[in-house]
N, C-alpha and C. Protein backbone atom coordinates (compact mmCIF):
# COMPACT_ATOMS: atom_id res chain seq x y z
N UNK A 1 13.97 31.51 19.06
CA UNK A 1 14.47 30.24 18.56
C UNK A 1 13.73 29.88 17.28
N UNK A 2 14.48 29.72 16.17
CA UNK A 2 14.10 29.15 14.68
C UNK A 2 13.58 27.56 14.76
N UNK A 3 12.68 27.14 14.40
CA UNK A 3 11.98 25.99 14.44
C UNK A 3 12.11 25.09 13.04
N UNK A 4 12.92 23.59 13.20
CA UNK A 4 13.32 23.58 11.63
C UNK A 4 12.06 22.22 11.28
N UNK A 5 11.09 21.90 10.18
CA UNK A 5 10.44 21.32 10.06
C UNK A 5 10.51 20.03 8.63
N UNK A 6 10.87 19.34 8.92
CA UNK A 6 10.63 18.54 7.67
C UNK A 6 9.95 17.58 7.06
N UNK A 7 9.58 18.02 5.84
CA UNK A 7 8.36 17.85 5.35
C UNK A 7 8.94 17.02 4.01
N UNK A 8 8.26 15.25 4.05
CA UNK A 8 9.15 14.39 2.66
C UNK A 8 7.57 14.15 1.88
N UNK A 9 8.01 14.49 0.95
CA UNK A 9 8.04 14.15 -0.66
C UNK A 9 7.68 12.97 -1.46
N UNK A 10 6.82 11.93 -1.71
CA UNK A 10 7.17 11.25 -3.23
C UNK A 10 5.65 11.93 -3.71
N UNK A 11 6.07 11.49 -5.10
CA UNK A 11 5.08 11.37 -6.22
C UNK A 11 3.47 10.63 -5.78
N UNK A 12 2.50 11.81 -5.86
CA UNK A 12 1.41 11.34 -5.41
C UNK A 12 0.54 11.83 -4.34
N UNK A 13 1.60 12.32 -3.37
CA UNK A 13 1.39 12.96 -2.33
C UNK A 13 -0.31 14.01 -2.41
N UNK A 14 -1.00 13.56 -1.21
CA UNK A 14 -1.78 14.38 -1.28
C UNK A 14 -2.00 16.12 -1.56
N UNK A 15 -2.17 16.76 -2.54
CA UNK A 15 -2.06 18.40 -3.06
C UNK A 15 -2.30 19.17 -1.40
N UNK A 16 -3.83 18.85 -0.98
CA UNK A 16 -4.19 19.78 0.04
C UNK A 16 -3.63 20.24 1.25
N UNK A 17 -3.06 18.80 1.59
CA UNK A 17 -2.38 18.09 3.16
C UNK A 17 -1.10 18.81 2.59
N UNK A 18 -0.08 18.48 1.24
CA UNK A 18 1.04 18.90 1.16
C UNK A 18 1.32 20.33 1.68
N UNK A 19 0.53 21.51 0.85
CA UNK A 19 0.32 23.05 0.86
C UNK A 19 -0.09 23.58 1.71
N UNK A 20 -0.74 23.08 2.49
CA UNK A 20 -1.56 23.12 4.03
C UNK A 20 -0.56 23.55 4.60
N UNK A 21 -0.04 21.84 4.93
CA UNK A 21 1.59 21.90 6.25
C UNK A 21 2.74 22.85 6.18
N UNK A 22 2.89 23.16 4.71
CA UNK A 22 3.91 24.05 3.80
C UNK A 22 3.57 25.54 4.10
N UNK A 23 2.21 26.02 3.98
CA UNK A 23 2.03 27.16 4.42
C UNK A 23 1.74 27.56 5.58
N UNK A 24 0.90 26.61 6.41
CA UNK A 24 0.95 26.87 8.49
C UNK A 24 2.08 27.17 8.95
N UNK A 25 2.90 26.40 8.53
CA UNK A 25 4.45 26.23 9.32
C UNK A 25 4.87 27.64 8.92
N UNK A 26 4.95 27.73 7.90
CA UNK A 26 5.78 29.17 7.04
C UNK A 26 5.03 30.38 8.19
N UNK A 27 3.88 30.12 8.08
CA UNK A 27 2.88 31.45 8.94
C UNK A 27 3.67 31.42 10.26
N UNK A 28 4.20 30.14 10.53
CA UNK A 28 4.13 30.31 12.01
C UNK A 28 6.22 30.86 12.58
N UNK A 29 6.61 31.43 11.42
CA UNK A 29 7.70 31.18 10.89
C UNK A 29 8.81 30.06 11.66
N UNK A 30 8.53 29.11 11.18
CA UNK A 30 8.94 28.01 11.20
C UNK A 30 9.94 27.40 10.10
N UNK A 31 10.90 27.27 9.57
CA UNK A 31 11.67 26.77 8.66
C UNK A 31 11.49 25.20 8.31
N UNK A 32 11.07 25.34 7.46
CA UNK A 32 10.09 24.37 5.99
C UNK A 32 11.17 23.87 5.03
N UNK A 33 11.59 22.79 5.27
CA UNK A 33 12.59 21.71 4.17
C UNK A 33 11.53 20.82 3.62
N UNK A 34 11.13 21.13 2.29
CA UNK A 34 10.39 20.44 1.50
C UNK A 34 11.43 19.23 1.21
N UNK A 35 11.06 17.94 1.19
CA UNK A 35 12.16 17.07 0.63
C UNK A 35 11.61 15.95 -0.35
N UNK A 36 12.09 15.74 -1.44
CA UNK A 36 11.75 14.46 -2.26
C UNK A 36 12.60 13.38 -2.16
N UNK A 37 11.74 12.10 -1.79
CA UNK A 37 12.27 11.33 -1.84
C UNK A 37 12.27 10.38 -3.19
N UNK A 38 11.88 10.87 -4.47
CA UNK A 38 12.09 10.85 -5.48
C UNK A 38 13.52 11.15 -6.09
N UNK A 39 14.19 10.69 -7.23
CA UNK A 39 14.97 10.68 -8.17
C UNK A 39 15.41 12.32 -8.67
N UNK A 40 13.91 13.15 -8.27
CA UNK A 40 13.97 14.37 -8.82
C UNK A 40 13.26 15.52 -7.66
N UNK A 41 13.24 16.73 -7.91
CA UNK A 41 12.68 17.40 -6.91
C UNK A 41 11.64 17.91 -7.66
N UNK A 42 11.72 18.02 -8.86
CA UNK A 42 10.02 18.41 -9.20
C UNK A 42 8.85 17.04 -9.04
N UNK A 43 7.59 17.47 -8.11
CA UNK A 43 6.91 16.27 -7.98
C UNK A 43 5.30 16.84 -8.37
N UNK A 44 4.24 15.49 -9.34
CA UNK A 44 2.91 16.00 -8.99
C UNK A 44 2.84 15.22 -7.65
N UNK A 45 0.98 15.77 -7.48
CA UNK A 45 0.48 15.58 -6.48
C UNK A 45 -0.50 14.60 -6.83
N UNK A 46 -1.09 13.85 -5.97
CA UNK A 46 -2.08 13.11 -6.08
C UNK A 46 -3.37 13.71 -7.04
N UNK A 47 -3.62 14.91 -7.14
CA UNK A 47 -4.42 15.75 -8.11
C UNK A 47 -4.00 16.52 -9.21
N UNK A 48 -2.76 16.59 -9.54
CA UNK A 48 -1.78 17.21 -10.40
C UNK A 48 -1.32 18.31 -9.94
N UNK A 49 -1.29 18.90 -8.82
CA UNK A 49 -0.57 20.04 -8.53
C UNK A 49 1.19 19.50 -8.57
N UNK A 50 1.64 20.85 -9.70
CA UNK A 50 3.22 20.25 -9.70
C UNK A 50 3.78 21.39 -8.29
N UNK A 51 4.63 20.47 -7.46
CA UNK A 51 5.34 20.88 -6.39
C UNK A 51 6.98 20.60 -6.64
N UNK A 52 7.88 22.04 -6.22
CA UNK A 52 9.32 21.86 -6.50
C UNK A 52 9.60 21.57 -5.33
N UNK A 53 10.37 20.61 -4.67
CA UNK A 53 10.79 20.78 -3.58
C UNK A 53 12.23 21.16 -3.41
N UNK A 54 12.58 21.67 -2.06
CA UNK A 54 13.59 22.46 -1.88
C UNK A 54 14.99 21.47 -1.75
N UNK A 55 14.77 20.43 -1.52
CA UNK A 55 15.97 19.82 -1.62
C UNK A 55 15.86 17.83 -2.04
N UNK A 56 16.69 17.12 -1.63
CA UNK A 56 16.63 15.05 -1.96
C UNK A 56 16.67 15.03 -0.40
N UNK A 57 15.99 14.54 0.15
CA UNK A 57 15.93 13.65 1.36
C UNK A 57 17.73 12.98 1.58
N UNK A 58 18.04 12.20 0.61
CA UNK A 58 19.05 11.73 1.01
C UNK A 58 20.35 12.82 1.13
N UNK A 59 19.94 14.11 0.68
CA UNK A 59 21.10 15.19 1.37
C UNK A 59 21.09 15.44 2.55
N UNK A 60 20.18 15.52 3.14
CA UNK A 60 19.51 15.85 4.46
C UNK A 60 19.49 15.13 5.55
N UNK A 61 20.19 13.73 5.41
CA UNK A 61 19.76 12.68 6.81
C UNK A 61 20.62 12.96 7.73
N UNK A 62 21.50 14.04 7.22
CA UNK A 62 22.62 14.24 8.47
C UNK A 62 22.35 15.11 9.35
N UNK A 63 21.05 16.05 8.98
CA UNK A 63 20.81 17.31 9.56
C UNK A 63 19.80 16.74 10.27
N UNK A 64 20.04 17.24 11.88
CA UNK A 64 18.63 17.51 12.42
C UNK A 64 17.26 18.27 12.30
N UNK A 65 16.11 17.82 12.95
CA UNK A 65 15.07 18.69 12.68
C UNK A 65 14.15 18.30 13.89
N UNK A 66 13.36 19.38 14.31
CA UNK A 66 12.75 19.39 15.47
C UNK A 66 11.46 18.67 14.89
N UNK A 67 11.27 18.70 14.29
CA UNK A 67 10.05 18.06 13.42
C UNK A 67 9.84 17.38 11.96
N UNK A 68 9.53 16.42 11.68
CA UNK A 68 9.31 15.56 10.51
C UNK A 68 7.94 15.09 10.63
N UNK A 69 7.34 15.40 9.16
CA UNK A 69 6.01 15.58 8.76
C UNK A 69 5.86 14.61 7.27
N UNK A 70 4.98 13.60 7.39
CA UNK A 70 4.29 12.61 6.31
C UNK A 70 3.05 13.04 5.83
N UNK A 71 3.17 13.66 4.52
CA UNK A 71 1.90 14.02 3.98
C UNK A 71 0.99 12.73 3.57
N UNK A 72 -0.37 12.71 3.54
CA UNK A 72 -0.79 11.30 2.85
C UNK A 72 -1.48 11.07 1.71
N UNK A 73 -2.15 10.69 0.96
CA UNK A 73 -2.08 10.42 -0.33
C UNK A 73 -1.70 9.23 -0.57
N UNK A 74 -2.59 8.19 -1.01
CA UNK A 74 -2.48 6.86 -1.53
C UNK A 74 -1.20 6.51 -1.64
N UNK A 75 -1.14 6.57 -3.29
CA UNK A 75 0.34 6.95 -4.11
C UNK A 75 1.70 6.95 -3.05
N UNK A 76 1.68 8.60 -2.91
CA UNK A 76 2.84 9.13 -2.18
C UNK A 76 3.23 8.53 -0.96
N UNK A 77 2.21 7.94 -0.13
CA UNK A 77 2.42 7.03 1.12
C UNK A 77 2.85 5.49 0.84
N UNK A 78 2.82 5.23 -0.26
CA UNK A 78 3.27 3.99 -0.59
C UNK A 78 4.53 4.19 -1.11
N UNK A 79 5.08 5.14 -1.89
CA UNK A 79 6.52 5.70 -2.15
C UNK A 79 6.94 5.75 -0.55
N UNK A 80 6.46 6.21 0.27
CA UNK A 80 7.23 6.90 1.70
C UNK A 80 7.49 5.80 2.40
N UNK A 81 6.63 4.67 2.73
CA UNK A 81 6.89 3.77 3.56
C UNK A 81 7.63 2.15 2.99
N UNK A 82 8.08 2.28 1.70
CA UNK A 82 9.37 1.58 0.55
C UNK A 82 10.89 2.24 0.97
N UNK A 83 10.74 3.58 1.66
CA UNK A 83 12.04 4.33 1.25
C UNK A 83 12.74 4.12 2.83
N UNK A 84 13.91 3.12 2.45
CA UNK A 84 14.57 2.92 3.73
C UNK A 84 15.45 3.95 4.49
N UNK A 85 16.11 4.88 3.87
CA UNK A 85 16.89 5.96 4.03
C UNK A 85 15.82 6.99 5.28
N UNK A 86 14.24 6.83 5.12
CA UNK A 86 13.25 7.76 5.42
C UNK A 86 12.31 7.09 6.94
N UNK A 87 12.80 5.53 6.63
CA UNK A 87 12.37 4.60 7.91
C UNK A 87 12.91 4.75 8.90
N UNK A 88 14.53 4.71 8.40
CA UNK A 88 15.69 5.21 9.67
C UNK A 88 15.74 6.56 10.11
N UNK A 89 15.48 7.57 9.62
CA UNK A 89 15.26 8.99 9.85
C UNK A 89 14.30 9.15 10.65
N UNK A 90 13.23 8.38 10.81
CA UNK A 90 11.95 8.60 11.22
C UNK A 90 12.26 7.60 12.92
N UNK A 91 12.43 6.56 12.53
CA UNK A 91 13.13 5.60 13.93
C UNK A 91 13.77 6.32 14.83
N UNK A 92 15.03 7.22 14.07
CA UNK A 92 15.69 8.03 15.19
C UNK A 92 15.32 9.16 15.72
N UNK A 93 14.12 9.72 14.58
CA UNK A 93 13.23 10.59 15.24
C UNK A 93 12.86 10.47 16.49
N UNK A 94 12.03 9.55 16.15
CA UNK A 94 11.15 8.67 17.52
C UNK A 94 11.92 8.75 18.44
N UNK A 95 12.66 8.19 18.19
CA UNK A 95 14.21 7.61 19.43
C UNK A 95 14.66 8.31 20.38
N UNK A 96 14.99 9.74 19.34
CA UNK A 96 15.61 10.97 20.09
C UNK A 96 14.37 11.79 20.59
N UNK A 97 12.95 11.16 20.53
CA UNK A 97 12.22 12.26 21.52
C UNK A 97 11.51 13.53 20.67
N UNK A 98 12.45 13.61 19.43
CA UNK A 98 11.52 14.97 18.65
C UNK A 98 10.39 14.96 17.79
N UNK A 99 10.06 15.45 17.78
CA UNK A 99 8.67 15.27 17.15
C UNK A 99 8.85 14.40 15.77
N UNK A 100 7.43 13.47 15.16
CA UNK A 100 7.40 13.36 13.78
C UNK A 100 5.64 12.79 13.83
N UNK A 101 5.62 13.63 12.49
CA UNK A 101 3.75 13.29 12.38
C UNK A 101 3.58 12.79 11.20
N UNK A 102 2.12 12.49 11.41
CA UNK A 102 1.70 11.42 9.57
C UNK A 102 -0.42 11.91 9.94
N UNK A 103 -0.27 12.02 8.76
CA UNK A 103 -2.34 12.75 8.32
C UNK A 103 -2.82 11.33 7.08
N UNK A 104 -3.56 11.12 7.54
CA UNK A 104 -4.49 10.27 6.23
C UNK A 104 -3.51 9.05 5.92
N UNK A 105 -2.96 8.78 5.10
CA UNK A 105 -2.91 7.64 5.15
C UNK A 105 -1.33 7.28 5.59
N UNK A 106 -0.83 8.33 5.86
CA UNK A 106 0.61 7.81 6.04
C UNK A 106 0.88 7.56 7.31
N UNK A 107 -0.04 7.76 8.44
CA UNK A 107 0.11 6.77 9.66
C UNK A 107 0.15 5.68 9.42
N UNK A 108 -0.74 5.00 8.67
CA UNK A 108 -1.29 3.74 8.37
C UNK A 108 -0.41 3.08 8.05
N UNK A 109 0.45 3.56 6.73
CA UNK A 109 0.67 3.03 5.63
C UNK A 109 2.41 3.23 6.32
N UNK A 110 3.05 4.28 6.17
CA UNK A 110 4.45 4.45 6.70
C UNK A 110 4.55 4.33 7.99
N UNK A 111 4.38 5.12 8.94
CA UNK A 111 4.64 5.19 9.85
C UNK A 111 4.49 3.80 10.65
N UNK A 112 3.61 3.75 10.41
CA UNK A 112 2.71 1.61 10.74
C UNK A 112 4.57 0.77 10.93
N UNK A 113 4.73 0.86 9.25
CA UNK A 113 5.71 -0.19 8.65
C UNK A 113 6.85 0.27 9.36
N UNK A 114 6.92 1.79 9.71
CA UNK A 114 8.24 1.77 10.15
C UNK A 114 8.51 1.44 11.76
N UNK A 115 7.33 1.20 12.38
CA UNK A 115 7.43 0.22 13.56
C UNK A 115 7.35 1.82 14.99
N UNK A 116 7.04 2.69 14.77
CA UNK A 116 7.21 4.12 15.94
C UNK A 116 5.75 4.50 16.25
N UNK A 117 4.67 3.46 15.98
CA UNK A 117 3.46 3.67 16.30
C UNK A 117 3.36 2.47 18.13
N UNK A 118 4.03 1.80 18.27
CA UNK A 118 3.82 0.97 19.04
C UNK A 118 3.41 1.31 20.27
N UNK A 119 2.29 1.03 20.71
CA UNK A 119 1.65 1.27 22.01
C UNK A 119 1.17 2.86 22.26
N UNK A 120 1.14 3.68 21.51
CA UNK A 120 0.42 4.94 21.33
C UNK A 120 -0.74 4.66 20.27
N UNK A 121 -1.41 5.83 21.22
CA UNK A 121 -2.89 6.07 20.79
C UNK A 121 -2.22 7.07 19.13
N UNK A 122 -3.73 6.87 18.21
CA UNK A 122 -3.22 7.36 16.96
C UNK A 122 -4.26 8.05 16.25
N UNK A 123 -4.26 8.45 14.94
CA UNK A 123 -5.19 8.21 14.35
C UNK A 123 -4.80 8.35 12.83
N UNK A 124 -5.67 7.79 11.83
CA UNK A 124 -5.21 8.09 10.69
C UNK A 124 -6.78 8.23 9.64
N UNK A 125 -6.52 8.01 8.56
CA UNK A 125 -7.70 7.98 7.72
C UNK A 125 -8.38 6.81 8.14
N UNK A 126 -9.71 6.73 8.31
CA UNK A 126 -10.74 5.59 9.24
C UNK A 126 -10.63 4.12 8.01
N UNK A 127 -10.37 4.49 6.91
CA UNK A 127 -10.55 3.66 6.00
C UNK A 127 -8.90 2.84 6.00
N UNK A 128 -8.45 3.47 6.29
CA UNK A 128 -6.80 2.55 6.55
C UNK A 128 -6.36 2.20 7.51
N UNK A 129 -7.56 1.99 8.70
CA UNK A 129 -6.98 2.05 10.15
C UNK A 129 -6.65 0.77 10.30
N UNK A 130 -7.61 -0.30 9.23
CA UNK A 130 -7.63 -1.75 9.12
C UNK A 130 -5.98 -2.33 8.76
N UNK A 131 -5.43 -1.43 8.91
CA UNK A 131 -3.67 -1.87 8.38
C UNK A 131 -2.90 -1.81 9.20
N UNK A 132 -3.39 -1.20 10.64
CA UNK A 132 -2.60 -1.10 12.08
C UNK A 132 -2.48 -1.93 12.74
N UNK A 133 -1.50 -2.26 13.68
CA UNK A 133 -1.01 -3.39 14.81
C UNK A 133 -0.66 -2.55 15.85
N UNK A 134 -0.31 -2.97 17.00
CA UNK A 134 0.15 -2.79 18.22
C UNK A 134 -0.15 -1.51 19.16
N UNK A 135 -0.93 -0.61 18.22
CA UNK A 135 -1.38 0.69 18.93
C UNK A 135 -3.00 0.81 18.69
N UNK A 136 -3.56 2.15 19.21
CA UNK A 136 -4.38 1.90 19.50
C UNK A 136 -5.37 3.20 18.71
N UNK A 137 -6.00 2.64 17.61
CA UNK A 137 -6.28 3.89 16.84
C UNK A 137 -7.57 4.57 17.73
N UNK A 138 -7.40 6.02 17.46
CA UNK A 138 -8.50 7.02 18.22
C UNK A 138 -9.35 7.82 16.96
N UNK A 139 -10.73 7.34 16.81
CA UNK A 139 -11.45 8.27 16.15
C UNK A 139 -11.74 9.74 16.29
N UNK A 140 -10.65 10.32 15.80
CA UNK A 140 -10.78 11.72 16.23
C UNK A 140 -9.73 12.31 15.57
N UNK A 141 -10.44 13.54 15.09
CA UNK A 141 -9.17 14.56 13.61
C UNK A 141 -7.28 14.42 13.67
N UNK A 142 -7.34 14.65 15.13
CA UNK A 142 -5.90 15.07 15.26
C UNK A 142 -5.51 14.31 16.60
N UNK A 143 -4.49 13.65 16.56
CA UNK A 143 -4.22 13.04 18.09
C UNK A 143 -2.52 12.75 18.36
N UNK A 144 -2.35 13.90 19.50
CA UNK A 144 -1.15 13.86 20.01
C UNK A 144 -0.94 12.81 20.91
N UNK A 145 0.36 11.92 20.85
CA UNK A 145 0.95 10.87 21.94
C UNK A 145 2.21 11.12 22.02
N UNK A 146 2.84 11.79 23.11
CA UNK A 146 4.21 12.27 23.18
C UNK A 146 4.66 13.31 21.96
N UNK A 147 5.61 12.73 21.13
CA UNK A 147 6.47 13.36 20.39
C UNK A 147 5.57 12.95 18.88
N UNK A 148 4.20 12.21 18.88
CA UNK A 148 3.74 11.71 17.51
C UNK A 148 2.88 12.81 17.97
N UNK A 149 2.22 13.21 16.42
CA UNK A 149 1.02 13.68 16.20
C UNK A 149 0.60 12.95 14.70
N UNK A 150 -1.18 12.89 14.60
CA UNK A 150 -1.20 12.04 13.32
C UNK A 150 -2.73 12.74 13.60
N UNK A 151 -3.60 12.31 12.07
CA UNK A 151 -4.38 12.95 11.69
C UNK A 151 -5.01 12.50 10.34
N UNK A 152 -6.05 12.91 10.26
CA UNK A 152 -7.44 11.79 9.96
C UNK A 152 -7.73 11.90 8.39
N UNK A 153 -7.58 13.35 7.72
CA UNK A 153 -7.22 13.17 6.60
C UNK A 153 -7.76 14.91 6.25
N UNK A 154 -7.77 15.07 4.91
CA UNK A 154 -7.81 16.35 4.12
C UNK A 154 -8.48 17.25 4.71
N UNK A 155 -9.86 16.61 5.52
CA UNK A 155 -10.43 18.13 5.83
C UNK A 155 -9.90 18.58 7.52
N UNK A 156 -9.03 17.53 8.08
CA UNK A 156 -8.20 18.29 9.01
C UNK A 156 -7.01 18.61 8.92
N UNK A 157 -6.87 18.85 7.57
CA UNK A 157 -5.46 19.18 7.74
C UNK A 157 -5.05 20.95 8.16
N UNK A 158 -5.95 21.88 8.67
CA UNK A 158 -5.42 22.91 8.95
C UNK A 158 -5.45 22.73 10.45
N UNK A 159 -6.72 22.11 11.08
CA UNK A 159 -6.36 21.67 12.50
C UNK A 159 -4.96 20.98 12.56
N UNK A 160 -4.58 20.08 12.01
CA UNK A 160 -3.40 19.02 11.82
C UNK A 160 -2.08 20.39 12.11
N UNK A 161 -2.28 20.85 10.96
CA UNK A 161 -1.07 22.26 10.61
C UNK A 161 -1.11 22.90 12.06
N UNK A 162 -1.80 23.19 12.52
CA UNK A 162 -2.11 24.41 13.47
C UNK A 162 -1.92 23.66 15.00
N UNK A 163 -1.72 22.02 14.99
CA UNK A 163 -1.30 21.64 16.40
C UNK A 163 0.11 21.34 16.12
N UNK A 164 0.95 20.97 14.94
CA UNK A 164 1.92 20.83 14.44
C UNK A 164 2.67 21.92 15.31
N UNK A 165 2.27 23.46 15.07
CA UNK A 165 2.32 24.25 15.05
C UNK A 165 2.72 24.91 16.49
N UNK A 166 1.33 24.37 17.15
CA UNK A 166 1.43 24.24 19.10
C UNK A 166 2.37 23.70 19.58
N UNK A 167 2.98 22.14 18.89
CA UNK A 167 3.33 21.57 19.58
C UNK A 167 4.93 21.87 19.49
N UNK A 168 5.26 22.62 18.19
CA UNK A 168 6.79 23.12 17.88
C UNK A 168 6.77 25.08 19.12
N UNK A 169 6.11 25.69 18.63
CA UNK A 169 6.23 26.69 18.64
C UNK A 169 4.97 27.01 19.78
N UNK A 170 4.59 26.68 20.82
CA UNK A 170 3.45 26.81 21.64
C UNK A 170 2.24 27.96 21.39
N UNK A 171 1.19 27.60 22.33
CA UNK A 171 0.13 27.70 22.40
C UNK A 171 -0.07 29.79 21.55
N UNK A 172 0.05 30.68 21.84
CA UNK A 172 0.55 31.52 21.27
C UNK A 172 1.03 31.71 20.24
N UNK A 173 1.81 31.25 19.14
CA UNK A 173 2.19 30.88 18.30
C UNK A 173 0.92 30.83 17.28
N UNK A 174 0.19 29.49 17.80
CA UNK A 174 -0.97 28.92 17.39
C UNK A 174 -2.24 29.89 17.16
N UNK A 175 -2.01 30.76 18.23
CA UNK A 175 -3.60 31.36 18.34
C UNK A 175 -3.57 32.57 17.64
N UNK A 176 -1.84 32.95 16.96
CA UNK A 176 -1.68 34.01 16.72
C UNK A 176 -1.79 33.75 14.87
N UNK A 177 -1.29 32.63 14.75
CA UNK A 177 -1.15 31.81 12.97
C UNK A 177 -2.72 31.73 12.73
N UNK A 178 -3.73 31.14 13.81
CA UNK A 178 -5.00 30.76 13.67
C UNK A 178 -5.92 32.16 13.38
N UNK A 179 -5.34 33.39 14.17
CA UNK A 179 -6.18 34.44 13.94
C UNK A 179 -5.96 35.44 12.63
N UNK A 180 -4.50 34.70 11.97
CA UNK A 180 -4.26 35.90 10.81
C UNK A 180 -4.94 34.97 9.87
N UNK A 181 -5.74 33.41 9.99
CA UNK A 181 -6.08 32.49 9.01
C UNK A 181 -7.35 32.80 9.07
N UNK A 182 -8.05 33.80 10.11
CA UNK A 182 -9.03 34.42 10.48
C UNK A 182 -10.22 33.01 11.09
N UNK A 183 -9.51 32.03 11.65
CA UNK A 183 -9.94 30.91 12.18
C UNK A 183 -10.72 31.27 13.66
């Protein structure tokens, strides 16, 4: 079974967290829809890495995906959690049970606003946790609650990638992506 993952886009977006999620998934062969939710599909990064992405978010809301992924980055998380087209995508995520995750600040910042944090344990960057309501943040890299996974910021983002990873494509999968990363 092909595993389809999607991964949105604005301007700003953290470089490390972006390329991270982009290349775990790929390892784990997993099918990777880069999406901008920008005007355009060429995007920088919060550090200037220029990233093309593979397609506009708003082509895509019709298609399912077993997984939806919020990179974080100041900037780019403040583009993500403005974009209403990406609130409702993410709601029905939730809704329907399939996975969707957020690293560093886009728990905080999107995911927060779009209201699918409620009453799950979380975590996000420690410095933005001060922006949460109704759930219950957990100091700790990576933290699964059902169908969320979220995560603490840049230097977990290959742990982050690599439970992403478990939680689409199981335990095997994981240990097999983790040992060609020579982890």
């Amino acid at each position: 079974m092909t595993f389809r993952a999607l991964i949105t886009l604005a301007e700003g977006a953290d470089d490390l967290q972006t390329v991270t999620l982009i290349d775990v998934l790929r390892r784990a062969k997993v099918e990777v829809v880069v999406a901008s939710i920008e005007g355009r599909r060429m995007l920088t990064c919060a550090r200037g890495t220029r990233l093309t992405c593979d397609a506009m978010l708003v082509d895509l809301l019709a298609q399912p995906f077993d997984l939806i992924v919020l990179p974080g980055g100041a900037t780019g998380t403040q583009h993500l959690s403005a974009h209403q087209p990406l609130q409702q995508l993410i709601k029905d995520q939730a809704a329907a049970g399939r996975l969707f995750a957020g690293i560093a600040e886009a728990p905080a910042t999107a995911l927060q606003s779009f209201g699918v944090l409620r009453q799950r344990r979380m975590t996000c960057l420690p410095s933005a946790s001060h922006q949460l309501s109704g759930c219950n943040f957990v100091d700790q890299p990576v933290v699964v609650d059902g169908n969320c996974i979220t995560a603490q910021g840049s230097g977990g983002a290959l742990e982050f990638a690599l439970t992403l990873v478990e939680q689409l494509c199981g335990k095997a999968t994981r240990v097999a992506v983790a040992g060609e990363l020579m982890i």
